[in-house]
C-alpha atoms as a PDB file:
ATOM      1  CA  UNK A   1      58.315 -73.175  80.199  1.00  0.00           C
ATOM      2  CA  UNK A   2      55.238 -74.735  81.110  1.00  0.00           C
ATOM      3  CA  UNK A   3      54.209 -77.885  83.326  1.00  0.00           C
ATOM      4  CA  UNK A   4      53.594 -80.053  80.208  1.00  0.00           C
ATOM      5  CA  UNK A   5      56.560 -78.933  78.586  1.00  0.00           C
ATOM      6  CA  UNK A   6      58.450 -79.619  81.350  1.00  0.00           C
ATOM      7  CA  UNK A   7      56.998 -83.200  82.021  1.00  0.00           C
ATOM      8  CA  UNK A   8      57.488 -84.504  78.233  1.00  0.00           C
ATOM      9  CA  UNK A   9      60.870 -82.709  78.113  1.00  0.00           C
ATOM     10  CA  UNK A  10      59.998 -80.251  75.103  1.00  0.00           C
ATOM     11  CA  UNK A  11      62.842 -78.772  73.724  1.00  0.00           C
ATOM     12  CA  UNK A  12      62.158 -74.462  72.378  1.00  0.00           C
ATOM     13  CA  UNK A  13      60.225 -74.193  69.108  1.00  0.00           C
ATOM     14  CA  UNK A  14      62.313 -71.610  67.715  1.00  0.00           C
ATOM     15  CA  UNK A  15      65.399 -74.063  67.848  1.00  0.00           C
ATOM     16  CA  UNK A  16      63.893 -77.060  66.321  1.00  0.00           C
ATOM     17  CA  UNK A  17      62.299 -74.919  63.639  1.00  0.00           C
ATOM     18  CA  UNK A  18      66.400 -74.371  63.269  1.00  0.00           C
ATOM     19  CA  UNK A  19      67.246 -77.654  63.429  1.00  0.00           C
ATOM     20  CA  UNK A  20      64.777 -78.649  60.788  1.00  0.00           C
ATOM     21  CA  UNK A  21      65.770 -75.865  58.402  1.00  0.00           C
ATOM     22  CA  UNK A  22      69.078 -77.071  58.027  1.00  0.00           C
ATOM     23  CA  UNK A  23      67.916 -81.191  57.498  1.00  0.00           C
ATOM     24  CA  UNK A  24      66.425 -82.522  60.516  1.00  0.00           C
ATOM     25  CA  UNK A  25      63.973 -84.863  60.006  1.00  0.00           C
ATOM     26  CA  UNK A  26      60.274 -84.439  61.168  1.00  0.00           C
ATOM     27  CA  UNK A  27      58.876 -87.750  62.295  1.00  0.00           C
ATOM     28  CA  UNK A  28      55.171 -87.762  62.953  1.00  0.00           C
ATOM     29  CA  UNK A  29      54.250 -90.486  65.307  1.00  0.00           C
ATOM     30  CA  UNK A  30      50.770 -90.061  65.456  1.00  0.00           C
ATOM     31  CA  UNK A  31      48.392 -92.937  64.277  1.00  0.00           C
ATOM     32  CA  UNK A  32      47.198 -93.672  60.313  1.00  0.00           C
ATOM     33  CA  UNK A  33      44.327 -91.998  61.117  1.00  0.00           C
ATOM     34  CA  UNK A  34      45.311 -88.733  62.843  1.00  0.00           C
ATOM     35  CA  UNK A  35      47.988 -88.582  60.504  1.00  0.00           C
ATOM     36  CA  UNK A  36      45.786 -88.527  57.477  1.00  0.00           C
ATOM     37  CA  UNK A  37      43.421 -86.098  59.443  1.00  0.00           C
ATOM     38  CA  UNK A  38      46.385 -83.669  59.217  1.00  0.00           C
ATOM     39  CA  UNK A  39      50.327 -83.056  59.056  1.00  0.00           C
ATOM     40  CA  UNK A  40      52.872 -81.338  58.122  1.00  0.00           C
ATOM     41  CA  UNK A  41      53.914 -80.987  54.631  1.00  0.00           C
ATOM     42  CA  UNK A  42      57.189 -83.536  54.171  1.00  0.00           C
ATOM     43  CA  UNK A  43      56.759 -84.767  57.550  1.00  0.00           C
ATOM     44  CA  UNK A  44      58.109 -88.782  57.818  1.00  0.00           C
ATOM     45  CA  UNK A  45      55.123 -91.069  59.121  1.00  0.00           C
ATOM     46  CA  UNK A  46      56.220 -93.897  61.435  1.00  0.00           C
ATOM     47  CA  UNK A  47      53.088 -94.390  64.124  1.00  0.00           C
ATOM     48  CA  UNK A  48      54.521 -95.213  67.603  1.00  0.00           C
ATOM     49  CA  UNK A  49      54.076 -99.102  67.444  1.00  0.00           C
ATOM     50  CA  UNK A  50      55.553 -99.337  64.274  1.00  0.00           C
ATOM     51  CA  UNK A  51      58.879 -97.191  65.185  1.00  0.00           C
ATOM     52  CA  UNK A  52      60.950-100.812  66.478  1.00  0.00           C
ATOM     53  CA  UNK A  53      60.286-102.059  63.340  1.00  0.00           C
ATOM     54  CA  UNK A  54      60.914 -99.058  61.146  1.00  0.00           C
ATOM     55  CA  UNK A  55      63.524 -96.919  62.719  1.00  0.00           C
ATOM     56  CA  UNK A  56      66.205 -98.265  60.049  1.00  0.00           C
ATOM     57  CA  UNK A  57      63.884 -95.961  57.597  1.00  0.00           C
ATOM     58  CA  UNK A  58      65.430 -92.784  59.387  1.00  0.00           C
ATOM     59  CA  UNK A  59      68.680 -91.308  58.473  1.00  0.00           C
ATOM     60  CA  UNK A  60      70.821 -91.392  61.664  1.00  0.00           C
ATOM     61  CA  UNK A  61      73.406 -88.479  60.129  1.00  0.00           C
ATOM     62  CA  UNK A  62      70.848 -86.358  61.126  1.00  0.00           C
ATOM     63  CA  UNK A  63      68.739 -85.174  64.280  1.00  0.00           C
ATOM     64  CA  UNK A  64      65.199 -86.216  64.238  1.00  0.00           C
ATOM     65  CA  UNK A  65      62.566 -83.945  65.733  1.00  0.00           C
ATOM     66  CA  UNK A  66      59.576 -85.844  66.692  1.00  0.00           C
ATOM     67  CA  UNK A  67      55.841 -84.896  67.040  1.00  0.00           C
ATOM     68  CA  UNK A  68      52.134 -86.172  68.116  1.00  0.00           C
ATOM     69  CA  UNK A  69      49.513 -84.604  69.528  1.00  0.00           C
ATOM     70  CA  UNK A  70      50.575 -83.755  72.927  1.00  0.00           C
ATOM     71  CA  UNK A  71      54.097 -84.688  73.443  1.00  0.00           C
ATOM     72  CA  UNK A  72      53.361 -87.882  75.360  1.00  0.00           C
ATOM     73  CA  UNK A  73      53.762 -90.399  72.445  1.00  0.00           C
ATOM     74  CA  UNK A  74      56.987 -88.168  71.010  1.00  0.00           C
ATOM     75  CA  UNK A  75      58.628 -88.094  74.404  1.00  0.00           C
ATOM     76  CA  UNK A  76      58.312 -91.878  74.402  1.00  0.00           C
ATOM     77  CA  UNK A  77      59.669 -92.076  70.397  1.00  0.00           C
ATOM     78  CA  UNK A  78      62.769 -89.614  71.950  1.00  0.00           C
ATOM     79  CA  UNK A  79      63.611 -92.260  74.487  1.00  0.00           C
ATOM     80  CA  UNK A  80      64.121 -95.200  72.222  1.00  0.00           C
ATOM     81  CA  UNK A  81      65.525 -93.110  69.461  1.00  0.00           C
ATOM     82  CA  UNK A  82      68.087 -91.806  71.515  1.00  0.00           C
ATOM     83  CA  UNK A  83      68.581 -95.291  73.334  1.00  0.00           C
ATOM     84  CA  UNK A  84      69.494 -95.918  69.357  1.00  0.00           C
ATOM     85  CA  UNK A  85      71.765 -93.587  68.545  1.00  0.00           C
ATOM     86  CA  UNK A  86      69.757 -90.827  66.991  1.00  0.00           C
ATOM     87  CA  UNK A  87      69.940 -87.647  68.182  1.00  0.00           C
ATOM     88  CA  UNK A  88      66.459 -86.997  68.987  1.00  0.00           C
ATOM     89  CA  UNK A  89      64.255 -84.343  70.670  1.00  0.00           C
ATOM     90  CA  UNK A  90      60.766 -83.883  71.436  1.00  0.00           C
ATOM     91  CA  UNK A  91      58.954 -81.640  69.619  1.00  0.00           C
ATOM     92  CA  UNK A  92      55.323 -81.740  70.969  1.00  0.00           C
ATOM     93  CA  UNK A  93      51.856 -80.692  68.899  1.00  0.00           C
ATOM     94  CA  UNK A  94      52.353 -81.137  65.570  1.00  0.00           C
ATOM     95  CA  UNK A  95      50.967 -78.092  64.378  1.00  0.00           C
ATOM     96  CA  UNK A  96      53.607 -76.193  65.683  1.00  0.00           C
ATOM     97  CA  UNK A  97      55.433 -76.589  62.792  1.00  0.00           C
ATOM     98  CA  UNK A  98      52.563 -76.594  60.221  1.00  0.00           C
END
């Protein structure tokens, strides 16, 4: 596992490709724009600043794998999901699961 992966607590690819085959949900907390630049297909959109105000949206009977860019904004979504009661885990770059 890699520096970054360690530092933003990334959790393996192959299991949260699991995890969202049998109904996790993939949140995308990138911004509007990025988002709109690119995503993944039936991906949940809830940019960073909005997730306080928005996080009754998600369905907490199931985990939710999170994604940005680089893993910085998702580790930070993980954190107050899970302070929340979600199960939650980071999932990094986005187009890892494109």
């Amino acid at each position: 596992m890699g520096f970054l992966s360690k530092l933003f607590k990334l959790t393996d690819k192959k299991e949260l490709k699991e995890k969202i085959d049998n109904g996790a949900q993939l949140l995308d907390v990138r911004t509007v724009e990025e988002f709109h630049a690119g995503h993944v297909k039936g991906s949940v959109h809830i940019p960073l600043s909005s997730l306080p105000n928005k996080v009754k949206t998600l369905q907490r009977s199931s985990p939710v794998i999170v994604v940005c860019e680089s893993g910085a904004r998702s580790a930070q979504a993980v954190r107050f999901l899970i302070s929340n009661g979600f199960e939650a885990y980071n999932g990094g770059n986005w187009r890892s699961f494109a």
